[in-house]
Protein backbone atom coordinates (compact mmCIF):
# COMPACT_ATOMS: atom_id res chain seq x y z
CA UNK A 1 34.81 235.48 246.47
CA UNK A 2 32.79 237.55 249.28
CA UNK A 3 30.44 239.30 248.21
CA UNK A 4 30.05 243.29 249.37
CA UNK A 5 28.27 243.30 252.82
CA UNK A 6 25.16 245.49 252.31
CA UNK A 7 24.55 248.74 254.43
CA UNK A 8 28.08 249.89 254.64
CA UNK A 9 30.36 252.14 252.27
CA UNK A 10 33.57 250.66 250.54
CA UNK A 11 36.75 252.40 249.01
CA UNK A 12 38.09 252.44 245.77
CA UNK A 13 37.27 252.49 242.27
CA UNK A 14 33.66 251.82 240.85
CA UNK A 15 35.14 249.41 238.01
CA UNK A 16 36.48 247.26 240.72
CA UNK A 17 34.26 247.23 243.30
CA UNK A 18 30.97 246.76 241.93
CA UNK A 19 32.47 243.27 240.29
CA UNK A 20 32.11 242.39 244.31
CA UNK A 21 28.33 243.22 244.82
CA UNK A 22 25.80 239.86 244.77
CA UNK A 23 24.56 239.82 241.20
CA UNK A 24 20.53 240.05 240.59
CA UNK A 25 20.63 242.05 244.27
CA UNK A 26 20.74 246.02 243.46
CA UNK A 27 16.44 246.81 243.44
CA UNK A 28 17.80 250.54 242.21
CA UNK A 29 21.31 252.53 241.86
CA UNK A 30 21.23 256.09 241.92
CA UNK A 31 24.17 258.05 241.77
CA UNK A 32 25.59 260.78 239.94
CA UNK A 33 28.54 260.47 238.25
CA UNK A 34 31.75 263.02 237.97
CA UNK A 35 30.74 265.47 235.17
CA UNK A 36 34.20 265.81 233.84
CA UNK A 37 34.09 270.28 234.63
CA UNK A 38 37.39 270.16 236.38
CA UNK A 39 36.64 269.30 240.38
CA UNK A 40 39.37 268.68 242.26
CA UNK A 41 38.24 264.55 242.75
CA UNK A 42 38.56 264.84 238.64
CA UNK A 43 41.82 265.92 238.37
CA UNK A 44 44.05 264.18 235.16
CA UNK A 45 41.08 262.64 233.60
CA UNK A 46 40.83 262.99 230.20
CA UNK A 47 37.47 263.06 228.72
CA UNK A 48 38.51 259.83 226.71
CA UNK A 49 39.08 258.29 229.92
CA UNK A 50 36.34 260.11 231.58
CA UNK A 51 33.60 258.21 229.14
CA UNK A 52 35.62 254.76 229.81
CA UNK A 53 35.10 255.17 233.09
CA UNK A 54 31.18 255.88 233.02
CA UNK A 55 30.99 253.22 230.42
CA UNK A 56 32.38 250.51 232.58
CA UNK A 57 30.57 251.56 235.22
CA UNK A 58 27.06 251.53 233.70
CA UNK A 59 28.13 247.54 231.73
CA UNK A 60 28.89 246.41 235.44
CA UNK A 61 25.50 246.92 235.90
CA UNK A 62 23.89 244.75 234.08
CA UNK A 63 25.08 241.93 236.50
CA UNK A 64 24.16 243.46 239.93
CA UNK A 65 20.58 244.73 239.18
CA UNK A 66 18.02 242.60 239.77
CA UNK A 67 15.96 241.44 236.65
CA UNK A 68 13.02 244.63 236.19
CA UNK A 69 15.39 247.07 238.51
CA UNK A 70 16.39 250.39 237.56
CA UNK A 71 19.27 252.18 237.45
CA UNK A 72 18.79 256.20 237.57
CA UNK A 73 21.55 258.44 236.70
CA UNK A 74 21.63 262.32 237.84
CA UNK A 75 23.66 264.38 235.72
CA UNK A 76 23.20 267.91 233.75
CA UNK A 77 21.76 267.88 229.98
CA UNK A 78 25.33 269.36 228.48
CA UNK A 79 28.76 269.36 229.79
CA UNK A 80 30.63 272.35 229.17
CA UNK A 81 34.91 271.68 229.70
CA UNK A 82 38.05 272.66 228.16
CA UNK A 83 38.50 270.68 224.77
CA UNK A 84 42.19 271.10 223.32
CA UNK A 85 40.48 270.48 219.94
CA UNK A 86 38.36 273.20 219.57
CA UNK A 87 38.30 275.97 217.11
CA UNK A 88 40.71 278.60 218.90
CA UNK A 89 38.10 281.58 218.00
CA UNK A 90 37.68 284.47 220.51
CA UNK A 91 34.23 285.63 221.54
CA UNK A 92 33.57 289.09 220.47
CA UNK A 93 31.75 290.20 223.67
CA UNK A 94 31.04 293.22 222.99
CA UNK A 95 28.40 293.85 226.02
CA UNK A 96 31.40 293.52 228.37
CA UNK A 97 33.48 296.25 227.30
CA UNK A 98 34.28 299.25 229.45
CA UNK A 99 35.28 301.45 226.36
CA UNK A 100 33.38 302.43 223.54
CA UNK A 101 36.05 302.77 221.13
CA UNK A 102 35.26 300.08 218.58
CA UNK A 103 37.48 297.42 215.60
CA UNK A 104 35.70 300.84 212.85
CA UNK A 105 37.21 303.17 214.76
CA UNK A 106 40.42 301.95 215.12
CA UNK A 107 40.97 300.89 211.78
CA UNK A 108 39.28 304.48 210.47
CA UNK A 109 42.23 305.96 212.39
CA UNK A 110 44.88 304.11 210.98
CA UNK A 111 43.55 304.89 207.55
CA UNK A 112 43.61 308.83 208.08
CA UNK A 113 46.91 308.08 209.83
CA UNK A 114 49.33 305.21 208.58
CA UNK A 115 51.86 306.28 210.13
CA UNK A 116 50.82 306.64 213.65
CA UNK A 117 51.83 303.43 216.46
CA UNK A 118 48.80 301.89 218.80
CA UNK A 119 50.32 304.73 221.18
CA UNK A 120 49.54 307.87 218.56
CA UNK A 121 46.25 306.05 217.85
CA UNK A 122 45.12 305.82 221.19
CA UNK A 123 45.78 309.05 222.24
CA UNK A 124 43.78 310.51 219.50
CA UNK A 125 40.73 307.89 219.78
CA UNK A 126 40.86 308.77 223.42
CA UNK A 127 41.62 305.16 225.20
CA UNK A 128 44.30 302.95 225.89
CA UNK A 129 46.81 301.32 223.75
CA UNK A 130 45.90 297.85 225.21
CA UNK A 131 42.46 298.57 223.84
CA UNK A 132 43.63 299.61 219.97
CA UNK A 133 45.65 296.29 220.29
CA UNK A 134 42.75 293.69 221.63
CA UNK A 135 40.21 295.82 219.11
CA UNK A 136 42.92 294.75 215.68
CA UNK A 137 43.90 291.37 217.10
CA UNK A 138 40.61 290.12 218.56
CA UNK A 139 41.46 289.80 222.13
CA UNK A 140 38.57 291.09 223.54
CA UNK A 141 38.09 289.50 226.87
CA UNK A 142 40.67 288.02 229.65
CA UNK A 143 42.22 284.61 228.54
CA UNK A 144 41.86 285.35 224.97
CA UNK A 145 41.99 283.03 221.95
CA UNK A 146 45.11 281.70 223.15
CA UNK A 147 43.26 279.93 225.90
CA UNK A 148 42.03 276.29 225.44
CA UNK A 149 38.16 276.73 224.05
CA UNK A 150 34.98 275.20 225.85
CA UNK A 151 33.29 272.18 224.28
CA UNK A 152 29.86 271.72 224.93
CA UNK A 153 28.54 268.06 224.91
CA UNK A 154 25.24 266.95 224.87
CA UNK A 155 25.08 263.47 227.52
CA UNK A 156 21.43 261.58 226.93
CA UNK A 157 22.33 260.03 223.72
CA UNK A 158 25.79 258.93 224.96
CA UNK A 159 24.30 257.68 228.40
CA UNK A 160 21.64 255.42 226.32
CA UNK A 161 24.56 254.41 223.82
CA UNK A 162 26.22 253.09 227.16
CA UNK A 163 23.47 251.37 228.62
CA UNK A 164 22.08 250.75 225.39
CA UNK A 165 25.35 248.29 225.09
CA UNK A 166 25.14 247.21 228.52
CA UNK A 167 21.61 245.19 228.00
CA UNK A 168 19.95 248.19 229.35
CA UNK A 169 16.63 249.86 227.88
CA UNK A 170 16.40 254.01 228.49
CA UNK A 171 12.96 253.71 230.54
CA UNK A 172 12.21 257.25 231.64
CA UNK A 173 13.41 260.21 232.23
CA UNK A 174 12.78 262.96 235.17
CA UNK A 175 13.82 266.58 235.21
CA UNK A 176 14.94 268.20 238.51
CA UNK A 177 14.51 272.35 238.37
CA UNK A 178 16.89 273.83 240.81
CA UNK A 179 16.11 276.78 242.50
CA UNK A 180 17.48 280.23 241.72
CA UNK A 181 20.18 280.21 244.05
CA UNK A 182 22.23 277.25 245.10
CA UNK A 183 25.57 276.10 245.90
CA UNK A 184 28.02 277.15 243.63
CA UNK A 185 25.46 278.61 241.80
CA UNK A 186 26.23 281.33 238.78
CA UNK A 187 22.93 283.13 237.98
CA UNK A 188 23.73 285.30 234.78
CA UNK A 189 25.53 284.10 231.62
CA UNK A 190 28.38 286.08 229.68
CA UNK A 191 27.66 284.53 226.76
CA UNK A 192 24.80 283.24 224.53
CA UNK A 193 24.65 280.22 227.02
CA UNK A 194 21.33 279.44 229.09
CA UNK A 195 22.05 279.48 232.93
CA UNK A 196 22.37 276.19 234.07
CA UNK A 197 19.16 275.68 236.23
CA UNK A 198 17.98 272.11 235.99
CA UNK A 199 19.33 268.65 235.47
CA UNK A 200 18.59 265.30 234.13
CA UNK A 201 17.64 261.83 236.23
CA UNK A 202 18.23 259.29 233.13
CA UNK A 203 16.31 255.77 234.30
CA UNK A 204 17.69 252.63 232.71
CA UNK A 205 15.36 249.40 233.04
CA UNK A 206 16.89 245.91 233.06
CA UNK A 207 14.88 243.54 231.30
CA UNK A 208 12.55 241.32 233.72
CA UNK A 209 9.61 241.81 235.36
CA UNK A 210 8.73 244.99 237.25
CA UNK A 211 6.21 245.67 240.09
CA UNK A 212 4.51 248.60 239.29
CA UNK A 213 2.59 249.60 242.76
CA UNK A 214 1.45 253.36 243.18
CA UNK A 215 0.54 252.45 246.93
CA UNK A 216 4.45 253.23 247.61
CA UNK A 217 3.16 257.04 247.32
CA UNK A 218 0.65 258.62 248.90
CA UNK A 219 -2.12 259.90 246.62
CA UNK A 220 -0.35 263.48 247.01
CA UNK A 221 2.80 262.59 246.53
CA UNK A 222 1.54 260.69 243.39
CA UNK A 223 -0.13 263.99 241.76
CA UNK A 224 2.69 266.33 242.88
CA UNK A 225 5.84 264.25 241.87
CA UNK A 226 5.65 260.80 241.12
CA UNK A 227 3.65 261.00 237.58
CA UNK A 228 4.80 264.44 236.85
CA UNK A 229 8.27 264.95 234.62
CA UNK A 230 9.70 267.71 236.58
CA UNK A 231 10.41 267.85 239.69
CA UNK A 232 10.89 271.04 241.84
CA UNK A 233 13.56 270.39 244.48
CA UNK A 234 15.57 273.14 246.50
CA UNK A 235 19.21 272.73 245.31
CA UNK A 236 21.89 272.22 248.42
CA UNK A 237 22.59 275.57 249.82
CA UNK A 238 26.03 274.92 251.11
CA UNK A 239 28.74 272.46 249.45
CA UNK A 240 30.47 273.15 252.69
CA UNK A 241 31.75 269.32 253.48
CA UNK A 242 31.45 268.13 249.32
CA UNK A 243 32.62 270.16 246.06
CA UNK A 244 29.02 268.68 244.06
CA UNK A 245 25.99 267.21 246.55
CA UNK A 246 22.98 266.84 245.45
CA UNK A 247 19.75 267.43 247.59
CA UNK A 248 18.28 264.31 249.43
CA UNK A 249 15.01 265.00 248.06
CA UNK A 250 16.01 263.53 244.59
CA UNK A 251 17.51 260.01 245.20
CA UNK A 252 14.85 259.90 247.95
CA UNK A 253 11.99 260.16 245.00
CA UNK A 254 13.98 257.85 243.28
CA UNK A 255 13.82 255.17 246.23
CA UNK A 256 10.51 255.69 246.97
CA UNK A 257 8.83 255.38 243.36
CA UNK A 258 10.89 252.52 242.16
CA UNK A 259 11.71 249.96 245.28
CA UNK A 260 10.30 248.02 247.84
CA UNK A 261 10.75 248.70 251.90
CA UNK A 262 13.90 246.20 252.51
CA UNK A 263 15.19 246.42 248.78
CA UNK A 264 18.50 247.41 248.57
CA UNK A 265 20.29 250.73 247.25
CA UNK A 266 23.16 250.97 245.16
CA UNK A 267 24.95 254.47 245.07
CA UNK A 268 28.77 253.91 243.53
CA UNK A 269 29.72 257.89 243.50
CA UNK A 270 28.72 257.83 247.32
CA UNK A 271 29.96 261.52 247.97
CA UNK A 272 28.89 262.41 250.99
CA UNK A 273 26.23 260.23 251.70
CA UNK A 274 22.68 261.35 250.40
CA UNK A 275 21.60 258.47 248.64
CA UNK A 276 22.33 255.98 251.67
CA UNK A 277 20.51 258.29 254.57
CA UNK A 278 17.75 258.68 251.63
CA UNK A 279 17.26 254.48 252.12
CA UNK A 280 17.60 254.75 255.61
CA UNK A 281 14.73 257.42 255.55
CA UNK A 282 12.76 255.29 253.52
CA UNK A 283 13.19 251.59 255.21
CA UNK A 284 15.59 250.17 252.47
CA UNK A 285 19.15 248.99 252.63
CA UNK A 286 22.18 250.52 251.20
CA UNK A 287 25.62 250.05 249.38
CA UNK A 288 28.11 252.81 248.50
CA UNK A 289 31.32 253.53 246.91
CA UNK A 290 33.87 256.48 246.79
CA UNK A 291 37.15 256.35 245.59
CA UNK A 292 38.44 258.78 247.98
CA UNK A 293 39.00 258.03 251.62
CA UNK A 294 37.85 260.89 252.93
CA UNK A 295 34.41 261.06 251.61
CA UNK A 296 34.24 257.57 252.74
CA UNK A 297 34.77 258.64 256.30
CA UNK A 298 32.12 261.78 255.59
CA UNK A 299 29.35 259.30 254.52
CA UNK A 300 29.98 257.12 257.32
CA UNK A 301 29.47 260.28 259.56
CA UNK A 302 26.41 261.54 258.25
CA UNK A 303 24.73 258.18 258.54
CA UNK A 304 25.80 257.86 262.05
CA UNK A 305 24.28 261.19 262.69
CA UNK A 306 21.08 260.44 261.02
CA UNK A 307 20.93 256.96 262.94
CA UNK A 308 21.18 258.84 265.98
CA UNK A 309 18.93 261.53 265.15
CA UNK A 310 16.25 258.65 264.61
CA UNK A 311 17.32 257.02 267.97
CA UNK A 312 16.58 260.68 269.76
């Protein structure tokens, strides 16, 4: 069987397509997987499936790295997606009402009067009758308890189950701190929530023999980034051609700390292209994979641009 042709993007699915890579060839793969939050590339995965998916991706792995390469996975600390098995509770959110007629109040007023509908009650409490109802029933904000309820899902410790069964050993870990205002971006919480504002790069080691050379940074770049744990990168400002980019600033860290000018980079949730114009940028080859066609074609056109940019 041929083997993927390196520098060059392929469709279809990861499962299927990394079985075609050279094995012992990858130096690093960096990618960033589908978080399972409902984008519109996600659509019908479960999050059974979902995990299979990342699972088989990660095992495949194993073969195409090169013994003592890396593979470096960005994705947020805790998912947060529908879960048809969750507790159907509804959030008393009580900040977020416009009326200050309270659950007491209401049920005060049907004790002095027994007789009297949601209608009599809310005339004499002074608010509507949709409010005396949501105040005895719990239906405090829009959707309700009827709605499907959010899991949240912590990922390190099932990414390091994954590679854990793949042959792979968790190395390292960096965190990238966002900025305050970035694509997509929701900057206040309605609940008890923290605001989403930085995100994990999970490294996975295969066993072998690994270079360790600190003359791939420059002594600046060594004390600012590449011994330090978090990293400050601006987040993309506009996902204008991609639902979920990330900047090119963090696979281009990646690259730089962890592989050799000519090595070649693996990035099998290609998206739009970051990870192979962050090679290109810093003299090392690349592979990618999308499953959809048309981010595929928008890869391939953002390489070609940077190519040219380089030429001119």
């Amino acid at each position: 069987m041929a083997h993927l042709k390196i520098d060059d993007i392929y469709c279809g699915e990861a499962e299927t397509l990394i079985q075609q890579i050279e094995p012992n060839s990858i130096a690093l793969s960096v990618w960033s997987p589908p978080y399972h939050v409902g984008k519109n590339y996600e659509s019908g995965q479960s999050y059974e499936e979902w995990k299979t998916m990342l699972s088989d991706v990660i095992k495949l792995h194993y073969t195409v790295l090169k013994p003592g390469g890396f593979l470096a996975i960005n994705i947020s600390d805790i998912l947060c997606f529908p879960d048809d098995n969750m507790p159907r509770i509804q959030a008393n959110n009580v900040s977020m009402r416009r009326c200050s007629v309270t659950e007491e109040d209401v049920k005060r007023a049907q004790t002095k009067h027994p007789d009297y509908n949601r209608h009599q009650l809310a005339k004499i409490l002074g608010c509507s009758e949709q409010t005396v109802d949501r105040r005895l029933h719990g239906n405090n904000i829009r959707g309700g308890k009827y709605n499907t309820q959010t899991r949240v899902k912590i990922v390190g410790g099932l990414l390091e189950d994954m590679a854990l069964s793949a042959g792979l050993f968790m190395y390292d870990r960096r965190i990238w701190l966002k900025d305050a205002a970035w694509a997509n971006s929701n900057w206040t919480t309605n609940s008890y929530r923290a605001v989403d504002e930085f995100e994990y790069l999970y490294i996975f080691w295969k066993p072998g023999i690994t270079k360790v050379d600190r003359q791939r940074l420059s002594k600046d770049e060594w004390t600012e980034w590449g011994s330090r744990a978090v990293w400050n990168i601006r987040s993309v400002q506009r996902n204008d051609d991609h639902e979920a980019k990330f900047p090119l600033e963090l696979p281009r860290r990646a690259i730089k700390l962890l592989t050799d000018e000519g090595d070649t980079v693996l990035d099998c949730f290609m998206g739009s292209g970051t990870s192979a114009v962050a090679a290109l940028k810093e003299k090392r080859h690349y592979l990618g994979i999308d499953k959809e066609a048309m981010y595929v074609a928008l890869a391939k056109e953002n390489i070609q641009r940077y190519r040219m940019e380089v030429l001119y």
